[in-house]
Protein backbone atom coordinates (compact mmCIF):
# COMPACT_ATOMS: atom_id res chain seq x y z
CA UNK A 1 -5.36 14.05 19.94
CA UNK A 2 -5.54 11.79 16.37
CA UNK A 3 -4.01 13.76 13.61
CA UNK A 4 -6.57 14.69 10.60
CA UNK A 5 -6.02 11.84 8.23
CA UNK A 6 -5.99 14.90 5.82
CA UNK A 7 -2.55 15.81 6.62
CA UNK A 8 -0.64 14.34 3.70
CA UNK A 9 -3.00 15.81 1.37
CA UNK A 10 -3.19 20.08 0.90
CA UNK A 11 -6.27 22.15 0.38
CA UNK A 12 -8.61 20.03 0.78
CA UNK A 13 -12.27 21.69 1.32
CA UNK A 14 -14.10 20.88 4.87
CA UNK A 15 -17.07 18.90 1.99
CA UNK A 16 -13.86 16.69 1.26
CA UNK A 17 -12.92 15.76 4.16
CA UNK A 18 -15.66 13.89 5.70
CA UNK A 19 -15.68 11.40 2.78
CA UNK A 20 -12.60 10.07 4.06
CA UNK A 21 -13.76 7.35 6.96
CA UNK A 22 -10.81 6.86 9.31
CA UNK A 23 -9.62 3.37 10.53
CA UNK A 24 -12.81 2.10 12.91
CA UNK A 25 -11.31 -1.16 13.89
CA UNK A 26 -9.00 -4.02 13.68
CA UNK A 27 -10.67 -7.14 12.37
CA UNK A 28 -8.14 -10.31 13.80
CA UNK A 29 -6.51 -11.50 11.05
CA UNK A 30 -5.18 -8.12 9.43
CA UNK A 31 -2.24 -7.96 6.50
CA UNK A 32 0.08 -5.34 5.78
CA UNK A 33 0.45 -4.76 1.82
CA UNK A 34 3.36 -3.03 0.73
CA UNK A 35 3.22 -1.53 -2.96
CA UNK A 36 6.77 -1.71 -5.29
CA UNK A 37 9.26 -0.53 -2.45
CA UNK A 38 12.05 -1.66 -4.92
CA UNK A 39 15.12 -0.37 -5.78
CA UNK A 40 14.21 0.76 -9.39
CA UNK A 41 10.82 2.49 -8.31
CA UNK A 42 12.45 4.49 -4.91
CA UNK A 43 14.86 6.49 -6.98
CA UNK A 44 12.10 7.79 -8.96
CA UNK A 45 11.42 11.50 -8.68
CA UNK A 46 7.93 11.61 -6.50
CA UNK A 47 5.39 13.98 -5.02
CA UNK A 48 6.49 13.12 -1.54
CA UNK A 49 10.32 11.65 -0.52
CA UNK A 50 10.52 8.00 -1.05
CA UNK A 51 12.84 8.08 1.86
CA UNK A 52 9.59 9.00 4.86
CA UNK A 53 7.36 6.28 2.75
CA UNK A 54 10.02 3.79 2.70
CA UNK A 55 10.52 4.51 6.96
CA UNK A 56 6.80 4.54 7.83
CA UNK A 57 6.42 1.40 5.56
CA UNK A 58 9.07 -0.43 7.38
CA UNK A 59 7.64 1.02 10.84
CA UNK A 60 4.47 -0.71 10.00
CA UNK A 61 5.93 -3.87 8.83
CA UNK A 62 7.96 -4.39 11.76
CA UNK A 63 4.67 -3.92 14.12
CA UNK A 64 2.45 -6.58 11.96
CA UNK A 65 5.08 -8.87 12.53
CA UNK A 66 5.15 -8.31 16.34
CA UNK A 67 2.01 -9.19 16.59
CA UNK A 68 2.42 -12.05 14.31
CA UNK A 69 0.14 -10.38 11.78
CA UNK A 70 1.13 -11.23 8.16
CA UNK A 71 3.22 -8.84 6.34
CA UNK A 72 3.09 -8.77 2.30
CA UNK A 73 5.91 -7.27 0.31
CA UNK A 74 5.18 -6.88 -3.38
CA UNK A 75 7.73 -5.89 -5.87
CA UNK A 76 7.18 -5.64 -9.95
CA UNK A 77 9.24 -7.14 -12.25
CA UNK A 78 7.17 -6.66 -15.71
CA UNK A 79 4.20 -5.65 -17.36
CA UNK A 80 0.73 -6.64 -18.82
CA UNK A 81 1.11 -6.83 -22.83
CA UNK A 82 -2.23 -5.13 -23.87
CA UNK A 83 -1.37 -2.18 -26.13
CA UNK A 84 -1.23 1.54 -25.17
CA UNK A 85 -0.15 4.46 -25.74
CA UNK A 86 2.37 3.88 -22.41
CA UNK A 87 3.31 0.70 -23.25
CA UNK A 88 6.31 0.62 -25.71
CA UNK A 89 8.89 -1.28 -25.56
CA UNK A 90 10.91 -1.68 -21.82
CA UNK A 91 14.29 -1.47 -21.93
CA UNK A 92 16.15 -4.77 -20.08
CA UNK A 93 16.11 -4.03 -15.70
CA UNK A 94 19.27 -3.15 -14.12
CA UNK A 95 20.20 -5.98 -12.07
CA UNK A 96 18.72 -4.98 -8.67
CA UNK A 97 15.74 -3.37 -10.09
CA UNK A 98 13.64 -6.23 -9.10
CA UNK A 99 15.13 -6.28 -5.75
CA UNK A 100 13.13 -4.65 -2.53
CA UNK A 101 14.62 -1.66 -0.47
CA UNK A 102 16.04 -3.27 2.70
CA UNK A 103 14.96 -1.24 4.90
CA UNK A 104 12.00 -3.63 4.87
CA UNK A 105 13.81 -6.22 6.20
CA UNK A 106 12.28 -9.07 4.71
CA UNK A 107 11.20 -12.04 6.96
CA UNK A 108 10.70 -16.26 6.03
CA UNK A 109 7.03 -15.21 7.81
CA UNK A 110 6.49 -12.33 4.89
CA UNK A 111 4.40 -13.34 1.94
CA UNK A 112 6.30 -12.47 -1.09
CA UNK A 113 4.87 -11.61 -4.50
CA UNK A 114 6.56 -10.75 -7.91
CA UNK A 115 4.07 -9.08 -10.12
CA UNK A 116 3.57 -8.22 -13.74
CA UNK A 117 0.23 -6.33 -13.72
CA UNK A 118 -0.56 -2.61 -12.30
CA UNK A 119 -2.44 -4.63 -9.01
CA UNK A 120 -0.52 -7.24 -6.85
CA UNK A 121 -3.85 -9.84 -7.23
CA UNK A 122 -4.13 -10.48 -10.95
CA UNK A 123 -2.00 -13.26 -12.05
CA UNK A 124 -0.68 -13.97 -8.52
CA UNK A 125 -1.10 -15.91 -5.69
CA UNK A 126 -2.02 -13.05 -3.43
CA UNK A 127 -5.47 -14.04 -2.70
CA UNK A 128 -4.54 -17.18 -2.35
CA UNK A 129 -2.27 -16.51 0.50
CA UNK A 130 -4.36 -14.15 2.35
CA UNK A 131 -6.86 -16.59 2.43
CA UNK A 132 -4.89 -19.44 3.62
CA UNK A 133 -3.70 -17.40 6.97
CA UNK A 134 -7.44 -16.20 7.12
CA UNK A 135 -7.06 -12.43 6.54
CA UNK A 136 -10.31 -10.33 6.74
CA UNK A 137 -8.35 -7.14 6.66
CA UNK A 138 -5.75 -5.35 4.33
CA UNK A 139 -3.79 -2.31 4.97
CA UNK A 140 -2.03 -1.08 1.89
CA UNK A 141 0.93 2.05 1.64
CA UNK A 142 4.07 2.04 -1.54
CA UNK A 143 4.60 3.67 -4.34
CA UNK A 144 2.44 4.19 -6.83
CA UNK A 145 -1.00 5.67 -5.23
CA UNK A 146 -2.94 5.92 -8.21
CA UNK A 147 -1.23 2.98 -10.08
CA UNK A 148 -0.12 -0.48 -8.15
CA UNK A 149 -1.44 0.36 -4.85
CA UNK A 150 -5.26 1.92 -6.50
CA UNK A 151 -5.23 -1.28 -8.52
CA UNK A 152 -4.50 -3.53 -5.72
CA UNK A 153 -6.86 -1.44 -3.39
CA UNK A 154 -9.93 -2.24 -6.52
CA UNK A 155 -9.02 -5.71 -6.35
CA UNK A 156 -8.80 -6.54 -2.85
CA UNK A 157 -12.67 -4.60 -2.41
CA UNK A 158 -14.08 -6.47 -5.35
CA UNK A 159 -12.47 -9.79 -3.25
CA UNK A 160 -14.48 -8.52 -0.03
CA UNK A 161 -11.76 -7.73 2.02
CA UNK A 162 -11.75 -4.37 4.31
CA UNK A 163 -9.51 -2.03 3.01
CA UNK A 164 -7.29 0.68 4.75
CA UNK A 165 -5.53 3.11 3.00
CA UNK A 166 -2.49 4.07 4.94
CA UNK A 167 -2.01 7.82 3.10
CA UNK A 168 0.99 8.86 4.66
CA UNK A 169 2.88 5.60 3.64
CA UNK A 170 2.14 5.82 0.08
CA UNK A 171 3.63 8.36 -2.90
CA UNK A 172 3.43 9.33 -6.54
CA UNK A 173 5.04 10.43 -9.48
CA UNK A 174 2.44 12.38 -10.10
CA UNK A 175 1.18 15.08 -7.02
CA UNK A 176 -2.32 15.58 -8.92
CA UNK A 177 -2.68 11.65 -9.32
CA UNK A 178 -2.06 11.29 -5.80
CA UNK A 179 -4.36 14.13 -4.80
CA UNK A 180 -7.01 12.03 -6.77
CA UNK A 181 -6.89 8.78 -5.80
CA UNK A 182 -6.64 9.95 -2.13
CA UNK A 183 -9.62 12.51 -2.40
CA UNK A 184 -12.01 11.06 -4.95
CA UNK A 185 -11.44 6.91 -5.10
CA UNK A 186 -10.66 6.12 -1.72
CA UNK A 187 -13.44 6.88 -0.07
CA UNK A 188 -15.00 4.73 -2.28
CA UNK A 189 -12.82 1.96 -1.66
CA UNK A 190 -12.03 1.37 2.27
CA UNK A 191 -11.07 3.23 5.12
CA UNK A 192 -8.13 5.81 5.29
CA UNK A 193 -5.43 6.72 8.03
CA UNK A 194 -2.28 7.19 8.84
CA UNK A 195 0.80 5.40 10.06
CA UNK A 196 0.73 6.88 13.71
CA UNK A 197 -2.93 5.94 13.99
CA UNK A 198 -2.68 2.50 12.57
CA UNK A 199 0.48 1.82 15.09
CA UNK A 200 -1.49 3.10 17.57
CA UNK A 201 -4.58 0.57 16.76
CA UNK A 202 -2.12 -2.16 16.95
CA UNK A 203 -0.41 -1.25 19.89
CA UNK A 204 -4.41 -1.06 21.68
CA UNK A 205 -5.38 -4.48 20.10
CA UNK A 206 -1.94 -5.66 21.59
CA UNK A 207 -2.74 -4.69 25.11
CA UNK A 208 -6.34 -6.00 25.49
């Protein structure tokens, strides 16, 4: 029996609930995007523990791979200049700030961006590379939900890719952020499941 893809996210009314469209299929070309699973973002204090998004990202990673599915691991190492009230003045990184959690066990196959924007595409080569290994699909989890992985989640849509949310593979600082961008601008944006779903998608599409 599938798991509600509701799970991850409390009190949630029955209207709610059927916005979210679970994962319907697996187009052939498929990416896994992972979201700022860095050393200087996982130590953060955040509405779920970095520790289960950091395992079910990895989880995920390692099955894309097996099925020679490209993997994406995004990490930020600055921001956009354009005044706010948010943006003052950033205080120089620790040395491994930059640096992604190993867990993820990098690959030479894994497309690797360095960002300096809230969303992975803008000022990268993202598209770029999805393009040139003919990806149709992306599935995106990390840390933040309603900051780089929302932003990257917008972009990839406007692009005309089919977008999964992976829910249970994601986290925020901020619970009521979360809540949001999981309830209210995801449904908007693609499809939305979990990790044990998802593996179990790719383990089907492996055996056919």
């Amino acid at each position: 029996m599938r798991e509600p893809i509701t799970s991850c996210v409390p009190n949630r009314t029955p209207s709610q609930k059927e916005k979210a469209m679970p994962l319907t299929k697996l187009d052939p070309v498929a990416a896994f995007i992972v979201i700022d699973l860095q050393k200087g973002i996982v130590g953060l204090p955040t509405a779920h523990p970095t520790a289960e998004i950091v395992e079910r990202s990895a989880r995920l990673a390692r099955a894309f791979r097996e099925r020679s599915l490209p993997v994406v691991l995004v990490n930020v190492t600055g921001r956009a200049s354009g005044r706010t009230s948010f943006n003052r003045p950033m205080p120089p990184f620790p040395p491994d700030w930059t640096e992604l959690v190993p867990e993820l066990d990098p690959q030479p196959s894994d497309l690797l961006i360095s960002k300096q924007r809230v969303g992975a595409f803008i000022g990268t080569s993202l598209d770029e590379g999805l393009r040139r290994r003919g990806v149709t699909q992306v599935f995106l989890a990390g840390v933040a939900t309603s900051a780089g992985v929302e932003a990257t989640a917008r972009s990839a849509y406007d692009h005309g890719y089919n977008v999964v949310l992976v829910v249970d593979a994601m986290t925020d600082m901020d619970p009521d952020a979360h809540r949001y961008s999981v309830e209210k601008t995801f449904p908007r944006l693609g499809e939305i499941d979990i990790t044990e779903n998802v593996l179990k998608h790719l383990n089907e599409s492996a055996s056919q």
